[in-house]
N, C-alpha and C. Protein backbone atom coordinates (compact mmCIF):
# COMPACT_ATOMS: atom_id res chain seq x y z
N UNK A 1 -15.26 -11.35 -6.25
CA UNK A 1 -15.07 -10.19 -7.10
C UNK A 1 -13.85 -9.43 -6.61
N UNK A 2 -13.10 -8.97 -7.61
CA UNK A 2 -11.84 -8.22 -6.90
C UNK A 2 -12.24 -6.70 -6.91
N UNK A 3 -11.23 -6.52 -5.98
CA UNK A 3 -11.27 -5.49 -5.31
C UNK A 3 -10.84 -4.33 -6.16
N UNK A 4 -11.11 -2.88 -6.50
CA UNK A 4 -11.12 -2.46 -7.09
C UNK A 4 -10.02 -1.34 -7.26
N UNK A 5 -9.51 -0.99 -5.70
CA UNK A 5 -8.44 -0.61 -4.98
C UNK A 5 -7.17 -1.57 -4.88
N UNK A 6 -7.37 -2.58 -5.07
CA UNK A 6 -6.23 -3.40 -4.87
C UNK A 6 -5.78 -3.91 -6.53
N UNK A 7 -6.49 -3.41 -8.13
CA UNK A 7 -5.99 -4.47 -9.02
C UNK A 7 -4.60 -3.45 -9.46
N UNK A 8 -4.52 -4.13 -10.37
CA UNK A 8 -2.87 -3.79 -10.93
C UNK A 8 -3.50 -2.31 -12.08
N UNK A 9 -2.57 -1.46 -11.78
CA UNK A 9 -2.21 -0.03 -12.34
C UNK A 9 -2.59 -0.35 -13.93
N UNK A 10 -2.81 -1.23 -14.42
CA UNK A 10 -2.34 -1.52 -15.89
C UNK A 10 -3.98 -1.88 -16.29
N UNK A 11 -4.95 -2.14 -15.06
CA UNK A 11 -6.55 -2.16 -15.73
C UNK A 11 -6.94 -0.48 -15.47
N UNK A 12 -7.86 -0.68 -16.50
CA UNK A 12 -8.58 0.80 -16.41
C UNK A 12 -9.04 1.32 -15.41
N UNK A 13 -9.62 2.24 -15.26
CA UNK A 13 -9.77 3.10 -13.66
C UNK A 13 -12.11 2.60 -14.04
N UNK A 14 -12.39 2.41 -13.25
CA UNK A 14 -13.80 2.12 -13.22
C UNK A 14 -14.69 3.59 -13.30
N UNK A 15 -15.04 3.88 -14.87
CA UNK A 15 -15.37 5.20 -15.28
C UNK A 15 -16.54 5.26 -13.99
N UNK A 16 -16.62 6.93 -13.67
CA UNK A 16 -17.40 7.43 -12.91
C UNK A 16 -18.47 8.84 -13.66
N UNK A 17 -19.49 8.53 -13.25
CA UNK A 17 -20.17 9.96 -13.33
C UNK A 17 -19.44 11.04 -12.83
N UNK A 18 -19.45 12.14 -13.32
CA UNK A 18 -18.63 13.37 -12.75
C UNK A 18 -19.76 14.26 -11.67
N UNK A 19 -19.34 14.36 -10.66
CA UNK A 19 -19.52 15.14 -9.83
C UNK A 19 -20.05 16.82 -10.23
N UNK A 20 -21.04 17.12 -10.11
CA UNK A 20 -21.14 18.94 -10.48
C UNK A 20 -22.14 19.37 -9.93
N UNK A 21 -21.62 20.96 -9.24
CA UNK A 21 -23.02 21.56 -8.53
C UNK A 21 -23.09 22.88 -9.20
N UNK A 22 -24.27 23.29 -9.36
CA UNK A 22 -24.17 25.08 -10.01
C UNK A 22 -25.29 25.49 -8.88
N UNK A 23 -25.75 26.69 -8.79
CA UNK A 23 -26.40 27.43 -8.34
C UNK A 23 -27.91 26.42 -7.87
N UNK A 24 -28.57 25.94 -8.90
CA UNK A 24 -29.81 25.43 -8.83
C UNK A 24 -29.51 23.72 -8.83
N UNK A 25 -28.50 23.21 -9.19
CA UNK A 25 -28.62 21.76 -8.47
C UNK A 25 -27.59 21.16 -8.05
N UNK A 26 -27.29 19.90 -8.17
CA UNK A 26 -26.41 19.18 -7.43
C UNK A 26 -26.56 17.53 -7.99
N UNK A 27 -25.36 17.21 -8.63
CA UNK A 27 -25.33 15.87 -9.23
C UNK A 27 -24.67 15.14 -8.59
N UNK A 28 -25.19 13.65 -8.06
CA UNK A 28 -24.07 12.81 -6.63
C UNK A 28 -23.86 11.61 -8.03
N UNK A 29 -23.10 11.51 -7.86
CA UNK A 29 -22.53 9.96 -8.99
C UNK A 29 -21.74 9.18 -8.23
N UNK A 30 -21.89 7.98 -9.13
CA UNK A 30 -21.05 6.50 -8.73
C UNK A 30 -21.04 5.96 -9.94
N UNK A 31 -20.65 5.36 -10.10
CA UNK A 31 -20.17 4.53 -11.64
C UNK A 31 -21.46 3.73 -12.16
N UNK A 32 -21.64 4.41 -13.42
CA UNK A 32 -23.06 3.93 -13.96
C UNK A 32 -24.61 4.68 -13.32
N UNK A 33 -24.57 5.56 -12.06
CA UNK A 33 -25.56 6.01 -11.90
C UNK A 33 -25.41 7.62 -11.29
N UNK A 34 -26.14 8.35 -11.67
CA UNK A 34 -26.24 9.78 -11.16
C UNK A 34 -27.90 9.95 -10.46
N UNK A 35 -27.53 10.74 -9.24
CA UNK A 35 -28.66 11.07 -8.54
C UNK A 35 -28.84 12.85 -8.63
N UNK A 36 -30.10 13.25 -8.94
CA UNK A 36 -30.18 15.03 -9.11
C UNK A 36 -31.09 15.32 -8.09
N UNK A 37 -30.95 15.69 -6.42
CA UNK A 37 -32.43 16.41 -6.04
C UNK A 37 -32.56 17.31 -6.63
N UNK A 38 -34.07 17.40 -6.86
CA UNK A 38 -34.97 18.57 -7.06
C UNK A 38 -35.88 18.79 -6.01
N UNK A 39 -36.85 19.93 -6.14
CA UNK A 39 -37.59 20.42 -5.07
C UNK A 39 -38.24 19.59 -4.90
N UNK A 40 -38.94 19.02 -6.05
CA UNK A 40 -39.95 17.70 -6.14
C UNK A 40 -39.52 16.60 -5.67
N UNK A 41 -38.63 16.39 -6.31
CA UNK A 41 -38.21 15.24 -6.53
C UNK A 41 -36.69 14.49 -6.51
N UNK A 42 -36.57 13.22 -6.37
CA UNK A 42 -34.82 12.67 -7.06
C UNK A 42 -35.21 12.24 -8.63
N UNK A 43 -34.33 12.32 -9.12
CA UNK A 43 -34.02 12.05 -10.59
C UNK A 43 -32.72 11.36 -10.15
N UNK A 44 -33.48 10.01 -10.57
CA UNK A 44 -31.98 8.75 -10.89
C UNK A 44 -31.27 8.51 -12.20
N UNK A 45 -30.39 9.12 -12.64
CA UNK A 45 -30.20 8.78 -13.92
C UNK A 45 -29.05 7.60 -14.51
N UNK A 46 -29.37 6.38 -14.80
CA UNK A 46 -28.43 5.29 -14.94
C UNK A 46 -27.94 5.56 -16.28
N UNK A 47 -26.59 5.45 -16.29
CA UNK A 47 -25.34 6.00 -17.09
C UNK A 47 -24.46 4.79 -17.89
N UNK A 48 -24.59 4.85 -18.98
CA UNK A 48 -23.49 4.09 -19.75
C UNK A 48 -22.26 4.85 -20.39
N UNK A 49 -21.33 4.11 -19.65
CA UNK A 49 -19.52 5.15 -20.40
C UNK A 49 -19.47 4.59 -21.68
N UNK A 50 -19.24 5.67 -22.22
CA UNK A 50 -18.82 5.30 -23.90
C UNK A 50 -17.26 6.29 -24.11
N UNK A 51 -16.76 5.61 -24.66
CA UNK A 51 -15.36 6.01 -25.28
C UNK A 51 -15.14 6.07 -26.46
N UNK A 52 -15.12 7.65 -26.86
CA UNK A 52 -14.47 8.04 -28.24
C UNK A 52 -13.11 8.94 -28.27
N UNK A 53 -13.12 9.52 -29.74
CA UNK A 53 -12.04 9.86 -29.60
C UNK A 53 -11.87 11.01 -29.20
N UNK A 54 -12.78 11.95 -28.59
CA UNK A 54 -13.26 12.92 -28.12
C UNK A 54 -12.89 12.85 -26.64
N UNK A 55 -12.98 11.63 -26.23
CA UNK A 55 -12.59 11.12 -24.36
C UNK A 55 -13.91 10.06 -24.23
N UNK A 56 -14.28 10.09 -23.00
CA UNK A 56 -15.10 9.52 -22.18
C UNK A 56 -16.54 10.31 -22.00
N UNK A 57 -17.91 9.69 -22.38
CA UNK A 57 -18.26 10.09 -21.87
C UNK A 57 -19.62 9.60 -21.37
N UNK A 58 -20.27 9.93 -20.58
CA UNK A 58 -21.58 9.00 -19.97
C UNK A 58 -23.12 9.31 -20.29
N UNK A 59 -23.14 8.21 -21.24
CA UNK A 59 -24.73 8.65 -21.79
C UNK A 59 -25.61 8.04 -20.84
N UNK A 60 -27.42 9.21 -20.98
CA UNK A 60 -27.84 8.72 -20.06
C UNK A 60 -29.03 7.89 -21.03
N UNK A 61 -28.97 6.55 -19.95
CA UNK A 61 -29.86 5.61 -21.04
C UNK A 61 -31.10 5.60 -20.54
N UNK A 62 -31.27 5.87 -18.94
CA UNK A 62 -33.01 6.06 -18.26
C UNK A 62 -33.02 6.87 -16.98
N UNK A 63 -33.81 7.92 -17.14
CA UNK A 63 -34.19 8.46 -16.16
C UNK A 63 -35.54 8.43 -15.39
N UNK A 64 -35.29 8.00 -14.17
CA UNK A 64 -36.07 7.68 -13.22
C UNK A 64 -36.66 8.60 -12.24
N UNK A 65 -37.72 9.69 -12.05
CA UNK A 65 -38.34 10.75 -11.19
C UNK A 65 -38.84 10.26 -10.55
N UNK A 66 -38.78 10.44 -8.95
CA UNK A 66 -39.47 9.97 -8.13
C UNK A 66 -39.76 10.98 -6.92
N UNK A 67 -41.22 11.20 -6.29
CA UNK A 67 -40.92 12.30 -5.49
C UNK A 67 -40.39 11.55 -4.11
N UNK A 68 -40.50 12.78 -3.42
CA UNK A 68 -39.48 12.50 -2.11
C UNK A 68 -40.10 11.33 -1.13
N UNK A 69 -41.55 11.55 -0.84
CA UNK A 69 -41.80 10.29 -0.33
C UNK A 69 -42.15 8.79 -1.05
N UNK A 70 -42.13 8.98 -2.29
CA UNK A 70 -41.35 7.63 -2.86
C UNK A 70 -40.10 6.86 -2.36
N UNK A 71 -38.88 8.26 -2.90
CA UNK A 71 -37.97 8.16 -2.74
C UNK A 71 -37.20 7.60 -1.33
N UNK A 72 -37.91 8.07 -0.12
CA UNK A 72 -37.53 7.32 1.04
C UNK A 72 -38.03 5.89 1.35
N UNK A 73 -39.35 6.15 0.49
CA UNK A 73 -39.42 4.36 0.93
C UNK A 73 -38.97 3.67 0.55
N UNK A 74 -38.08 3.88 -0.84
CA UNK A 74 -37.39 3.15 -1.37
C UNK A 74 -36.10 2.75 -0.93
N UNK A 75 -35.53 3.92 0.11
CA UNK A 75 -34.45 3.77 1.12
C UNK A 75 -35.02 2.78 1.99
N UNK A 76 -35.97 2.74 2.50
CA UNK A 76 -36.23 1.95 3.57
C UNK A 76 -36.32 0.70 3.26
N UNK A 77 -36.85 0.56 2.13
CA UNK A 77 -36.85 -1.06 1.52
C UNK A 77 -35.79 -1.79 1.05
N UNK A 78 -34.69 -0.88 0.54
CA UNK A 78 -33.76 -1.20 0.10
C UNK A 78 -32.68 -1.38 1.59
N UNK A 79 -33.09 -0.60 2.30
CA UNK A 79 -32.17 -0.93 3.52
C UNK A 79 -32.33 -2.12 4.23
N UNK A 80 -33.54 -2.07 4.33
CA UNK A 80 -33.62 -3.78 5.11
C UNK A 80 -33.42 -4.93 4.35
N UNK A 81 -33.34 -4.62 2.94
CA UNK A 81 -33.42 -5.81 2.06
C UNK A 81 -31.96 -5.58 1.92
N UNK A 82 -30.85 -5.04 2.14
CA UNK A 82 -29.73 -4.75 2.04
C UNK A 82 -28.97 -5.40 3.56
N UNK A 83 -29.89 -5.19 4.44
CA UNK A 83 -29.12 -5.73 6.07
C UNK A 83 -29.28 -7.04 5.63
N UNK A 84 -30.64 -7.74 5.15
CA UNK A 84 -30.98 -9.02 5.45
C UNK A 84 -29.89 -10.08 4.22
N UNK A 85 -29.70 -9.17 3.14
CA UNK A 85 -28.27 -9.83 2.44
C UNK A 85 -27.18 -10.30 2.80
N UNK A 86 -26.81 -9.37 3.38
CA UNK A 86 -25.40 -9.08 4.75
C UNK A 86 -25.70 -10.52 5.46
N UNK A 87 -26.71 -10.36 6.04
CA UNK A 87 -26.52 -11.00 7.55
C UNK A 87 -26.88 -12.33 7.06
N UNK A 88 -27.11 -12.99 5.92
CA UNK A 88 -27.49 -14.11 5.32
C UNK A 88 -25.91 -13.99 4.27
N UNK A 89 -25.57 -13.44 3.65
CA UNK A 89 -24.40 -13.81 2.70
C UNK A 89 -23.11 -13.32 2.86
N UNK A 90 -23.21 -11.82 2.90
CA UNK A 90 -21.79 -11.24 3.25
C UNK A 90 -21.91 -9.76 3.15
N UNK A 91 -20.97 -9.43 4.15
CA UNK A 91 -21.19 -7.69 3.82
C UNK A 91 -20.31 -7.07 2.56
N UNK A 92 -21.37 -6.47 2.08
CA UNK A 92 -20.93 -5.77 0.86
C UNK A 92 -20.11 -4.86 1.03
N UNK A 93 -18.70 -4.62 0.26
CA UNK A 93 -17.66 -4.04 0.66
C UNK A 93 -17.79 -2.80 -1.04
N UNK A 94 -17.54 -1.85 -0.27
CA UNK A 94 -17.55 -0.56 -1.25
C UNK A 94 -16.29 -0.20 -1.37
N UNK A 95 -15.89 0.29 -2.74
CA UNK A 95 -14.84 0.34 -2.94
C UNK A 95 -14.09 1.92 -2.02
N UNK A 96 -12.91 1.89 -1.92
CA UNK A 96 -12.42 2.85 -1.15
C UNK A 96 -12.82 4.52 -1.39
N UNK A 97 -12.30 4.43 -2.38
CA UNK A 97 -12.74 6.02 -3.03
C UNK A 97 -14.10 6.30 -3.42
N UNK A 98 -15.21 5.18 -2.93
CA UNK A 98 -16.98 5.49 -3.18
C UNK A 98 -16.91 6.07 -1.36
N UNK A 99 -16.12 5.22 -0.67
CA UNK A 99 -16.63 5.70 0.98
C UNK A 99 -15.73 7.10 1.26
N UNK A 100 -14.78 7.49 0.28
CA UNK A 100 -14.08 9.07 0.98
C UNK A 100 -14.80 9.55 0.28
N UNK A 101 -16.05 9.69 -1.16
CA UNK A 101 -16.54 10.65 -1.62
C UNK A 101 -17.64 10.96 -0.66
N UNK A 102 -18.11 9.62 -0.12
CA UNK A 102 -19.66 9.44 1.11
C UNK A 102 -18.98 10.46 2.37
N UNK A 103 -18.03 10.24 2.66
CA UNK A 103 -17.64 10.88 3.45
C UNK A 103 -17.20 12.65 3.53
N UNK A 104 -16.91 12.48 2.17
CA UNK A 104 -16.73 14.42 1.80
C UNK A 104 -17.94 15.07 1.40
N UNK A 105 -19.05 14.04 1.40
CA UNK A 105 -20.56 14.79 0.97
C UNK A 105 -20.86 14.89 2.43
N UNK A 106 -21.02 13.97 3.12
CA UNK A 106 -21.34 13.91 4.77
C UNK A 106 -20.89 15.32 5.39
N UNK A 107 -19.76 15.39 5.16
CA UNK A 107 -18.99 16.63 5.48
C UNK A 107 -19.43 17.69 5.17
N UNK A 108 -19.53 18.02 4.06
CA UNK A 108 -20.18 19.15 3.01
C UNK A 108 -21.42 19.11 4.14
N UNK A 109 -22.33 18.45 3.76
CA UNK A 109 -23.36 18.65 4.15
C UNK A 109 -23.82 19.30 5.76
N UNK A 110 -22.66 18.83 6.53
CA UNK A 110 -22.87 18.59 7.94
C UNK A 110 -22.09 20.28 8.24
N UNK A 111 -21.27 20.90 7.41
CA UNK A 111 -21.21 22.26 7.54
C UNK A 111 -22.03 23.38 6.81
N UNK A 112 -23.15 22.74 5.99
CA UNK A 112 -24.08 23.30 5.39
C UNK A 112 -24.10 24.24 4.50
């Protein structure tokens, strides 16, 4: 699969969920999916880009509520089932500008 950082200027840019925080929440996106904590809960919301003549924009086709200790086990399962991919096929390489956004939330977060 090519790399997404490396193709030529002349393919489209790989539409993204937009980023937004107000007072009461906080939306984390990646292309095709948005995550919302709530007090309860995460809300996963998987996103299809549609293009009109209006612009771009990302409908949501399913939303997924899950409370928090769902939600971690699902980290946990997904993590080991994520190492054991790796270490049997190949490490999954994220595109550049998904690891400086991981990294400016890390940040954010880590000055609170």
């Amino acid at each position: 699969m090519a790399d997404p950082e490396t193709e030529s200027s002349a393919t489209p840019a790989e539409p993204t969920a937009p980023l937004h925080h107000s007072e009461d929440t906080a939306y984390y996106g990646a292309s095709g999916v948005n995550v919302v904590p709530t007090v309860w809960a995460a809300q996963v919301m998987f996103l299809t880009p549609t293009i009109s003549d209006q612009g771009m924009f990302n409908n949501v086709d399913v939303v997924v509520s899950m409370p928090w200790p769902l939600a971690k086990a699902l980290h946990e399962i997904l993590g080991m089932i994520l190492a054991q991919y790796e270490k049997d096929e190949n490490v999954i390489q994220l595109p550049k500008s998904f690891v400086k956004l991981l990294a400016e939330l890390k940040a954010q977060q880590a000055n609170g």
